[in-house]
PDB file of N, CA and C in Angstrom:
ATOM      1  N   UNK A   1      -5.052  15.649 -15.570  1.00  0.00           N
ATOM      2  CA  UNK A   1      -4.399  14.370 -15.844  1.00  0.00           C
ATOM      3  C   UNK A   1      -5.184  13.636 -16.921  1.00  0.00           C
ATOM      4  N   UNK A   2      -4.460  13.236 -17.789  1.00  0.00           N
ATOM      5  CA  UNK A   2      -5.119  12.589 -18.690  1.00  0.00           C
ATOM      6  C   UNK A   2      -5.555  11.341 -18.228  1.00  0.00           C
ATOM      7  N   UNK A   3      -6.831  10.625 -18.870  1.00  0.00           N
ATOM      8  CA  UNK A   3      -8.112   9.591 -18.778  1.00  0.00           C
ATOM      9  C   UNK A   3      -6.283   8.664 -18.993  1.00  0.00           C
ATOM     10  N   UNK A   4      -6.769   7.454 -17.849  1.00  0.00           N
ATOM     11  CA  UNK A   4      -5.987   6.418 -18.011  1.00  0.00           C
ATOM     12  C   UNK A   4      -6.286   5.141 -18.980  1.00  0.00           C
ATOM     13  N   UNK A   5      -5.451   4.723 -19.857  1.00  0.00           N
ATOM     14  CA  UNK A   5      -5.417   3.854 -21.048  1.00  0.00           C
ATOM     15  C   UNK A   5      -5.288   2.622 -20.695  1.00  0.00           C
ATOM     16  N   UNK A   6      -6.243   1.692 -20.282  1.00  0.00           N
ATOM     17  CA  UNK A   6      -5.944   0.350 -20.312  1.00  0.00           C
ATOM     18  C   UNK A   6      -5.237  -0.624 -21.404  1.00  0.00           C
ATOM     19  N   UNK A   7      -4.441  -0.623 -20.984  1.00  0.00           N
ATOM     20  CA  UNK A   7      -3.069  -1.879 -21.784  1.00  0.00           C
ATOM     21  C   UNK A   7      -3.176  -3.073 -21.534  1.00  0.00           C
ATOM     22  N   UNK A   8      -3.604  -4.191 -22.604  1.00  0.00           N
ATOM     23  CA  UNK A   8      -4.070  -5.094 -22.382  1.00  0.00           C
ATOM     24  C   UNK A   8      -3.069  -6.022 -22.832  1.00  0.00           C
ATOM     25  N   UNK A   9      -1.684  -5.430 -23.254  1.00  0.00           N
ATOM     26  CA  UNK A   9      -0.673  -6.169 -23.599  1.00  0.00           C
ATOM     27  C   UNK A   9       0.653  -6.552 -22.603  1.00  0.00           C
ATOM     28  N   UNK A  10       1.268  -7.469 -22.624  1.00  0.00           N
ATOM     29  CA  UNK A  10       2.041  -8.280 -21.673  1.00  0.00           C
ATOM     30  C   UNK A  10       2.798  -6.900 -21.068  1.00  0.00           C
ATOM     31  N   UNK A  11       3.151  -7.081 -19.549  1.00  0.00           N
ATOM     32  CA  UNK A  11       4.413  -5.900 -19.548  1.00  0.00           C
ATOM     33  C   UNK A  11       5.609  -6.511 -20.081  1.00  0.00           C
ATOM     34  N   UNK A  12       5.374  -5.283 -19.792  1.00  0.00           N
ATOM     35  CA  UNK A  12       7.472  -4.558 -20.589  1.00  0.00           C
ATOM     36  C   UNK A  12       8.230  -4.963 -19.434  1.00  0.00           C
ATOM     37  N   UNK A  13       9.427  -5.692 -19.984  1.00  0.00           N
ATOM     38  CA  UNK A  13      10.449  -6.413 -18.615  1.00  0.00           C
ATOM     39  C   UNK A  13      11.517  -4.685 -18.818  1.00  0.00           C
ATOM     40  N   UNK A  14      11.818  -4.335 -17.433  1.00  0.00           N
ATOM     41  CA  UNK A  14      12.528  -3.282 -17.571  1.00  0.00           C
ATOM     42  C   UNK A  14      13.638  -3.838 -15.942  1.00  0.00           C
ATOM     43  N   UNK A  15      14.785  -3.519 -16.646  1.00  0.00           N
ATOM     44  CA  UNK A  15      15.954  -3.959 -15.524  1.00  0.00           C
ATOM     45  C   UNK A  15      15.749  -3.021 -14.131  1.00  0.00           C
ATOM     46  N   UNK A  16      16.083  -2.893 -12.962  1.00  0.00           N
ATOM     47  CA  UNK A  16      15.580  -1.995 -11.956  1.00  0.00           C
ATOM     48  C   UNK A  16      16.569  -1.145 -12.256  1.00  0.00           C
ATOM     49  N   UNK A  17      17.999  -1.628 -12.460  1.00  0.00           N
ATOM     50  CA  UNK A  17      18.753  -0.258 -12.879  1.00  0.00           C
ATOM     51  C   UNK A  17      17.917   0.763 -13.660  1.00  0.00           C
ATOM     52  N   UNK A  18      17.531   0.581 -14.761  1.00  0.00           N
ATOM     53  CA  UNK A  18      16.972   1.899 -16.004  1.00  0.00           C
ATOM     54  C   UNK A  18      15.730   1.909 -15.820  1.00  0.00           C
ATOM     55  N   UNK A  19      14.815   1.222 -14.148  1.00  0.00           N
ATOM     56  CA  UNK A  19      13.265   1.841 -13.940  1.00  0.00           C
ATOM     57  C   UNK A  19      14.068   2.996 -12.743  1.00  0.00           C
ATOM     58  N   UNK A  20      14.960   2.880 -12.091  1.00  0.00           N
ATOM     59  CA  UNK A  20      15.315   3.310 -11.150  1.00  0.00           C
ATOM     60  C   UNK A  20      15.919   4.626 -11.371  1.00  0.00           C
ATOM     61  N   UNK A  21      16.528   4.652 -12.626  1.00  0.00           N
ATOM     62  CA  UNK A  21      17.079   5.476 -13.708  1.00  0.00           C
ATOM     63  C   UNK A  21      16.214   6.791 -14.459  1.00  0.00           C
ATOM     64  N   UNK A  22      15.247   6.492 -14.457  1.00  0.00           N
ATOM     65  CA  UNK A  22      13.968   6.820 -15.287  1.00  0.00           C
ATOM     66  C   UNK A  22      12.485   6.607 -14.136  1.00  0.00           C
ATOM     67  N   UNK A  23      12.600   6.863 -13.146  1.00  0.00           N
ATOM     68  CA  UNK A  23      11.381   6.537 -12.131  1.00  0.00           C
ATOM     69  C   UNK A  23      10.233   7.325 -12.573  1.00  0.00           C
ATOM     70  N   UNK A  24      10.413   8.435 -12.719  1.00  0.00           N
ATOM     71  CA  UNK A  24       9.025   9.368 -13.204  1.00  0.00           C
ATOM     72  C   UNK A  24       8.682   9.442 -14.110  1.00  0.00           C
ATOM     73  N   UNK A  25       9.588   8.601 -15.475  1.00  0.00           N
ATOM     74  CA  UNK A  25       8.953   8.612 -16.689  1.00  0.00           C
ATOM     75  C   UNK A  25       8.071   7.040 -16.799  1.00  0.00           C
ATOM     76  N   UNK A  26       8.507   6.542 -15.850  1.00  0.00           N
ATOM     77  CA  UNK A  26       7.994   4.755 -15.941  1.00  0.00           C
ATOM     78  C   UNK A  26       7.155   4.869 -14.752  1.00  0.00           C
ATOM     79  N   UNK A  27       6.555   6.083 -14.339  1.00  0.00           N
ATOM     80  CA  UNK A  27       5.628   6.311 -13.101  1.00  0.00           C
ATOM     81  C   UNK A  27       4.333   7.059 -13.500  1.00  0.00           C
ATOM     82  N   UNK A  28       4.675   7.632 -14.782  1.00  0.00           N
ATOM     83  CA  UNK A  28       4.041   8.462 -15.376  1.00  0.00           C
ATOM     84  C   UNK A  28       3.033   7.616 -16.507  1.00  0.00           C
ATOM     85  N   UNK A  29       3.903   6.456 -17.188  1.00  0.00           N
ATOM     86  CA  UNK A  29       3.930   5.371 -18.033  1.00  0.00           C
ATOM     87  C   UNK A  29       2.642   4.195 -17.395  1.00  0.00           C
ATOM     88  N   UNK A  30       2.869   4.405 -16.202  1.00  0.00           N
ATOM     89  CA  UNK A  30       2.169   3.314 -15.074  1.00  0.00           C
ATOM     90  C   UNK A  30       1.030   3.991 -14.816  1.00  0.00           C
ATOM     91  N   UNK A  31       0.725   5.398 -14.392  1.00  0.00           N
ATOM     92  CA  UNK A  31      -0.731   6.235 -14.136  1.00  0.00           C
ATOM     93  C   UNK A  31      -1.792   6.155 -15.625  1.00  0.00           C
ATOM     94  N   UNK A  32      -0.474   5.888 -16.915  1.00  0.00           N
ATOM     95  CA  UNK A  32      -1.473   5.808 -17.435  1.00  0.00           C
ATOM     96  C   UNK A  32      -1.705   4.414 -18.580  1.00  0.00           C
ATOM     97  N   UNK A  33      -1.327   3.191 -17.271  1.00  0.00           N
ATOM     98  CA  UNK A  33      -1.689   1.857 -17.624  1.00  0.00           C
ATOM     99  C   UNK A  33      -0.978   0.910 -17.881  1.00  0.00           C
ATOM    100  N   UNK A  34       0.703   1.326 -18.056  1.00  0.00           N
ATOM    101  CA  UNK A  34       1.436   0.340 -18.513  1.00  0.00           C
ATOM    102  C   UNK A  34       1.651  -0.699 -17.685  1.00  0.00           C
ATOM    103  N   UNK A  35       2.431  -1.624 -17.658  1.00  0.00           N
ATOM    104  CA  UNK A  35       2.459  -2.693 -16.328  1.00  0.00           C
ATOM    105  C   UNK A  35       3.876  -2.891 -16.714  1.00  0.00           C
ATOM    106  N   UNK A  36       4.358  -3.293 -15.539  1.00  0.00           N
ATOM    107  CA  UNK A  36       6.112  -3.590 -16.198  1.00  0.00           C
ATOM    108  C   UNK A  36       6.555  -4.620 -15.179  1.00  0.00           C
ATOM    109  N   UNK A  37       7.304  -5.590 -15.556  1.00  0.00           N
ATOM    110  CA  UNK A  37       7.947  -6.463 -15.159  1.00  0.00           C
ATOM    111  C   UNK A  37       9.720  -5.923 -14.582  1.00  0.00           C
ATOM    112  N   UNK A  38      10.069  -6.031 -13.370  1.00  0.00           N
ATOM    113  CA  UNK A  38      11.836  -5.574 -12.884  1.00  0.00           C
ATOM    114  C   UNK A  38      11.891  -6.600 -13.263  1.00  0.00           C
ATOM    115  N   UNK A  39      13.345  -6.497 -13.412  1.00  0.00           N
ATOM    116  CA  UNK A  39      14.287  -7.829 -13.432  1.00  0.00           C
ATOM    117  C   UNK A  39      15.724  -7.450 -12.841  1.00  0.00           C
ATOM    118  N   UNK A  40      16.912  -8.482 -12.443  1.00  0.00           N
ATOM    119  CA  UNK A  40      17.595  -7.947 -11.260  1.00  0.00           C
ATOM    120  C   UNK A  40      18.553  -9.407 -12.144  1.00  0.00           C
ATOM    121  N   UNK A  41      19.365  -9.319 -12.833  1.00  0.00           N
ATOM    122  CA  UNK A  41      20.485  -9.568 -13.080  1.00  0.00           C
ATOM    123  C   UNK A  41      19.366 -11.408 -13.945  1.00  0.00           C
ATOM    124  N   UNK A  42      18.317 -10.733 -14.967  1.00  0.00           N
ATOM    125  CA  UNK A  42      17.634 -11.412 -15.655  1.00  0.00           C
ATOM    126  C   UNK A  42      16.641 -12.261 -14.630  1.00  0.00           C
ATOM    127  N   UNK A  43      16.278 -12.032 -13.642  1.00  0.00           N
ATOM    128  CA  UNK A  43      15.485 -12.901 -12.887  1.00  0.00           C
ATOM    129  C   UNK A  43      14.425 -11.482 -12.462  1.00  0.00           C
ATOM    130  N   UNK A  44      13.408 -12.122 -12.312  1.00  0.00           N
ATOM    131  CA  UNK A  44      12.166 -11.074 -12.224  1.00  0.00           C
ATOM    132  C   UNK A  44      12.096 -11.137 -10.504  1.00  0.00           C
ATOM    133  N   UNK A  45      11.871  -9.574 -10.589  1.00  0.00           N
ATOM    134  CA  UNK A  45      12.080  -9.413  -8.987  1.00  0.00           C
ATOM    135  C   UNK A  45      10.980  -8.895  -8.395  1.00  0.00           C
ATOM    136  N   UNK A  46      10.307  -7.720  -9.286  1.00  0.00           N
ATOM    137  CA  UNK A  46       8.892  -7.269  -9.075  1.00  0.00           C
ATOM    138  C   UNK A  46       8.229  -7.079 -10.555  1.00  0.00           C
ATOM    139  N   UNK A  47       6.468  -6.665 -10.023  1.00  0.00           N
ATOM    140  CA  UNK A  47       5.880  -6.087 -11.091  1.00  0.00           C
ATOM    141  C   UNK A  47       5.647  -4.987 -10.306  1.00  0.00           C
ATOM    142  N   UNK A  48       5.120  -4.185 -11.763  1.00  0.00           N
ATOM    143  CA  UNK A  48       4.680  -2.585 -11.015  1.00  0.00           C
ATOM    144  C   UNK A  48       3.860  -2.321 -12.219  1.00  0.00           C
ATOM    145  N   UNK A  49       2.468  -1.910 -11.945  1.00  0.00           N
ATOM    146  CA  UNK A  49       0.971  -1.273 -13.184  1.00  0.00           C
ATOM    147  C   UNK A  49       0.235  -0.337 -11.821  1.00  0.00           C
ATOM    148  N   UNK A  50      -0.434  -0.207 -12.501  1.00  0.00           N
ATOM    149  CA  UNK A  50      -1.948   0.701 -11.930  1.00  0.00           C
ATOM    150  C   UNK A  50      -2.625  -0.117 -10.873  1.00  0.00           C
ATOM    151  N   UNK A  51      -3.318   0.376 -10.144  1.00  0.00           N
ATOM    152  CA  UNK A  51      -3.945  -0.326  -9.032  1.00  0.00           C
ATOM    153  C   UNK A  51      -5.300  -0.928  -9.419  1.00  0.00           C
ATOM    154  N   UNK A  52      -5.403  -2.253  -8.868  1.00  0.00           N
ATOM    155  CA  UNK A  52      -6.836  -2.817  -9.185  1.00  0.00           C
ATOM    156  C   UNK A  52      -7.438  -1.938  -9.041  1.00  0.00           C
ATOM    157  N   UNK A  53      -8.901  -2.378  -9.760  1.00  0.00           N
ATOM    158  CA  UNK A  53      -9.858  -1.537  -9.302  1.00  0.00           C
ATOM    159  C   UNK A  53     -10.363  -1.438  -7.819  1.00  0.00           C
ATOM    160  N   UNK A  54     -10.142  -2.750  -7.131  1.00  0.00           N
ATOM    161  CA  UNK A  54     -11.053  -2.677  -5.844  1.00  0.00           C
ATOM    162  C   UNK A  54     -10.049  -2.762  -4.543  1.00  0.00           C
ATOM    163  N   UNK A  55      -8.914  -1.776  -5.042  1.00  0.00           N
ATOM    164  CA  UNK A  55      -8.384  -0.681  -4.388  1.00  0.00           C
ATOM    165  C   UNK A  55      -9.344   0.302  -3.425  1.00  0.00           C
ATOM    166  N   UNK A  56      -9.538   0.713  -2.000  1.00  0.00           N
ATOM    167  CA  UNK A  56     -10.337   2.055  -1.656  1.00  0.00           C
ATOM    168  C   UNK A  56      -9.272   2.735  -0.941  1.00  0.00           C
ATOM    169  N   UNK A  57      -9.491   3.729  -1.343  1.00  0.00           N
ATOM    170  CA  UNK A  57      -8.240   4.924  -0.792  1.00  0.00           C
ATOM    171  C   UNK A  57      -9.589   5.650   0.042  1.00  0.00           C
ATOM    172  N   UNK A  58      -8.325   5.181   1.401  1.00  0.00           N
ATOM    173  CA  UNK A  58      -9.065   5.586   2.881  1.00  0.00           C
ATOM    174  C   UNK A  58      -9.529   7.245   2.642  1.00  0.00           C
ATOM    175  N   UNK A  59     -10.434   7.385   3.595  1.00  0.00           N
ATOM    176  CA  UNK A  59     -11.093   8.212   3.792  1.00  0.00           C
ATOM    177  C   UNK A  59     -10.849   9.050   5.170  1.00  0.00           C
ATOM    178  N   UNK A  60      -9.578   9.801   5.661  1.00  0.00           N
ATOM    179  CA  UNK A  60      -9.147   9.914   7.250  1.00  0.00           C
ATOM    180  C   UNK A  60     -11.094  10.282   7.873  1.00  0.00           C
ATOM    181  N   UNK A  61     -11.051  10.550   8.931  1.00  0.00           N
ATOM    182  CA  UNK A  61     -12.518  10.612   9.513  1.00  0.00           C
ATOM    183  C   UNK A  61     -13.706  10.572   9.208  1.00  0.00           C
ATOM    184  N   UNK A  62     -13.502   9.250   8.333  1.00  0.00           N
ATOM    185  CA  UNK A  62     -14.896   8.778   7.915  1.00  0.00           C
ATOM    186  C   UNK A  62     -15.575   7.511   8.747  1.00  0.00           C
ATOM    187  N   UNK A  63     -14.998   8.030  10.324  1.00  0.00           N
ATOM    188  CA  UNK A  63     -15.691   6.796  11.013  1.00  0.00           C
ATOM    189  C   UNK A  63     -16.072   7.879  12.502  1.00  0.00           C
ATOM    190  N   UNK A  64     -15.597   9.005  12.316  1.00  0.00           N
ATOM    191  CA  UNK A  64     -15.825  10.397  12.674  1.00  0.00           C
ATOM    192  C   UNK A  64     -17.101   9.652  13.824  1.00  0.00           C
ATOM    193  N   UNK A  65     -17.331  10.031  14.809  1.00  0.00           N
ATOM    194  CA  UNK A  65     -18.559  10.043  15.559  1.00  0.00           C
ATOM    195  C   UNK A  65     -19.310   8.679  15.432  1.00  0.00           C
ATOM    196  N   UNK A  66     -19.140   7.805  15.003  1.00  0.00           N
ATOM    197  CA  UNK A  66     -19.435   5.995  14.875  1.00  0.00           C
ATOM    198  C   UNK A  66     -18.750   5.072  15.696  1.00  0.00           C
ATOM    199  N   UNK A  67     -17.684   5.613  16.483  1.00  0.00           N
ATOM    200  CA  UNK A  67     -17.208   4.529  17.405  1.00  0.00           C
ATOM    201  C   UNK A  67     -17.360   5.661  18.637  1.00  0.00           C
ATOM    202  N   UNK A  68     -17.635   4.469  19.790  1.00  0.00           N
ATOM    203  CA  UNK A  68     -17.908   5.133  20.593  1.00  0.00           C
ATOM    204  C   UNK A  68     -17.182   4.081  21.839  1.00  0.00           C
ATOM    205  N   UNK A  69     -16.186   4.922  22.866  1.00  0.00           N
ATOM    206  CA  UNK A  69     -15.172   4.223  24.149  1.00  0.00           C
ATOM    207  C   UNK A  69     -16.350   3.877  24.973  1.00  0.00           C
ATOM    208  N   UNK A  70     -16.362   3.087  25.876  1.00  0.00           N
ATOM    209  CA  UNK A  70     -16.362   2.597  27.130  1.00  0.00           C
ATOM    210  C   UNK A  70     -15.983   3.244  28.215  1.00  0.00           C
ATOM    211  N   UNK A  71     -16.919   3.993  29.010  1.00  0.00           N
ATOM    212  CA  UNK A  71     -16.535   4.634  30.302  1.00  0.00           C
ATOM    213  C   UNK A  71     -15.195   4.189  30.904  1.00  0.00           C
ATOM    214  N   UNK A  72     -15.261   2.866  30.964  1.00  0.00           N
ATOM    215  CA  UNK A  72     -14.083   2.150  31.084  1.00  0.00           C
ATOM    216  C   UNK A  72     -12.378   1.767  30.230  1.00  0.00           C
ATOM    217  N   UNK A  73     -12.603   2.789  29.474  1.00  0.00           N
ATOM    218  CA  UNK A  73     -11.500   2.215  28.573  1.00  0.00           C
ATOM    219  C   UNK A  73     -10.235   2.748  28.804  1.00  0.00           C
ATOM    220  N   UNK A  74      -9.670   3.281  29.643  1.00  0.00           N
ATOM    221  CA  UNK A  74      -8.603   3.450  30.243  1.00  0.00           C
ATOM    222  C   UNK A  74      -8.306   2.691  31.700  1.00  0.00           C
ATOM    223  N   UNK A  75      -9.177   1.913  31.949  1.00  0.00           N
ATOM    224  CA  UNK A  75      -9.234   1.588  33.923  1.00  0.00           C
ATOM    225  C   UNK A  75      -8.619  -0.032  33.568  1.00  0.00           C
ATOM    226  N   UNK A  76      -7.581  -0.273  34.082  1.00  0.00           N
ATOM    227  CA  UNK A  76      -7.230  -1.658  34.311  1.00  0.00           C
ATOM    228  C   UNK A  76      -7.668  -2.324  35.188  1.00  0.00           C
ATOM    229  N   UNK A  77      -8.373  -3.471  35.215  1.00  0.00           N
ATOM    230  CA  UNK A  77      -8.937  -4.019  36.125  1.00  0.00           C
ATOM    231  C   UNK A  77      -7.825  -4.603  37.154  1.00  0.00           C
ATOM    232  N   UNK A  78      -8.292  -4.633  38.179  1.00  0.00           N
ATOM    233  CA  UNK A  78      -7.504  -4.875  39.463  1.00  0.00           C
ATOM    234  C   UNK A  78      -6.208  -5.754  39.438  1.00  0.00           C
ATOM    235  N   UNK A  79      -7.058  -7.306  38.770  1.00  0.00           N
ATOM    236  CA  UNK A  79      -6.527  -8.737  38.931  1.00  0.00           C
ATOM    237  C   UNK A  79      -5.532  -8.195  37.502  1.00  0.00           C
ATOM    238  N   UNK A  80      -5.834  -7.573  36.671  1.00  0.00           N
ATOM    239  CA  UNK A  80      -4.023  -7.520  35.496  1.00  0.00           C
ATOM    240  C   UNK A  80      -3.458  -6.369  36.285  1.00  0.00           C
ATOM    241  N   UNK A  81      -3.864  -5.501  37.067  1.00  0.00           N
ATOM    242  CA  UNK A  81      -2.551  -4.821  37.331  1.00  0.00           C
ATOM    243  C   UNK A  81      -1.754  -5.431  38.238  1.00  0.00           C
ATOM    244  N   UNK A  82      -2.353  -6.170  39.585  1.00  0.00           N
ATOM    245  CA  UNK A  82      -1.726  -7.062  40.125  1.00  0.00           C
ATOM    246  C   UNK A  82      -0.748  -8.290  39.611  1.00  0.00           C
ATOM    247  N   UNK A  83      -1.487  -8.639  38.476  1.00  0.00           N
ATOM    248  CA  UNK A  83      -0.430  -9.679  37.741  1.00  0.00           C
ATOM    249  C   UNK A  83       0.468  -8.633  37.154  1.00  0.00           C
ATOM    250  N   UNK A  84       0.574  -7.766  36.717  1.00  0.00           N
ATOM    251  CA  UNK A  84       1.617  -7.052  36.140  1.00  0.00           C
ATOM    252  C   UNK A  84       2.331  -6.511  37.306  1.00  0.00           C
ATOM    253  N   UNK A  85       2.027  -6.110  38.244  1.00  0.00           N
ATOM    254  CA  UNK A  85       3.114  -5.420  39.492  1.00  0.00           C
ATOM    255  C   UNK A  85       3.896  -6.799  39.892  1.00  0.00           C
ATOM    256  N   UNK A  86       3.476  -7.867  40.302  1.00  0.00           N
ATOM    257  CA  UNK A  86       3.713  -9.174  40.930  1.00  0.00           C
ATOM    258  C   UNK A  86       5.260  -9.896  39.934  1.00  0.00           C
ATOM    259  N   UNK A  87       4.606  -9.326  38.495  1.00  0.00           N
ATOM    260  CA  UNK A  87       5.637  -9.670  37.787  1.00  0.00           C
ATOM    261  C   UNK A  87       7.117  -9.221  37.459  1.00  0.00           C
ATOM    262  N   UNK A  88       6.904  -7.796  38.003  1.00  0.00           N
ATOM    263  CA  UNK A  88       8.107  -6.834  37.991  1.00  0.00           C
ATOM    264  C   UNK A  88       9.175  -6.946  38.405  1.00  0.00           C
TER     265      UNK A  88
END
């Protein structure tokens, strides 16, 4: 993938019909920096660019072995199950 190009110029207003029309070429346009303004019958509806920088794209089991349950963490204590049966 090519090095992404920071665009430091206003976005491009693009109607959602012809981003919607064109999604992977204005997706492709966006990975590498453009920013674009929708618009929805001349009124701006979204933007869409590249992700801030201080974006973090999760890490699945990177908390792996760092949390640790409570002997107890399935046992309902007496007095809520009673309020919950009582309530039934």
């Amino acid at each position: 993938m090519a090095e992404p190009r920071h665009n430091t110029s206003s976005p491009r207003r693009v109607g959602v019909r012809e981003f919607r029309g064109n999604l992977t070429s204005f997706l492709r346009q966006v990975e590498e920096g453009q920013r674009f303004v929708l618009t929805s019958h001349h009124k701006v509806v979204a933007e869409i660019g590249p992700p801030s920088s201080d974006v973090v794209i999760r890490k699945p089991g990177a908390l792996r072995g760092k949390i640790k349950l409570g002997d107890d963490f399935d046992v309902l204590p007496a007095d809520v199950l009673k309020a919950m049966e009582d309530g039934a």
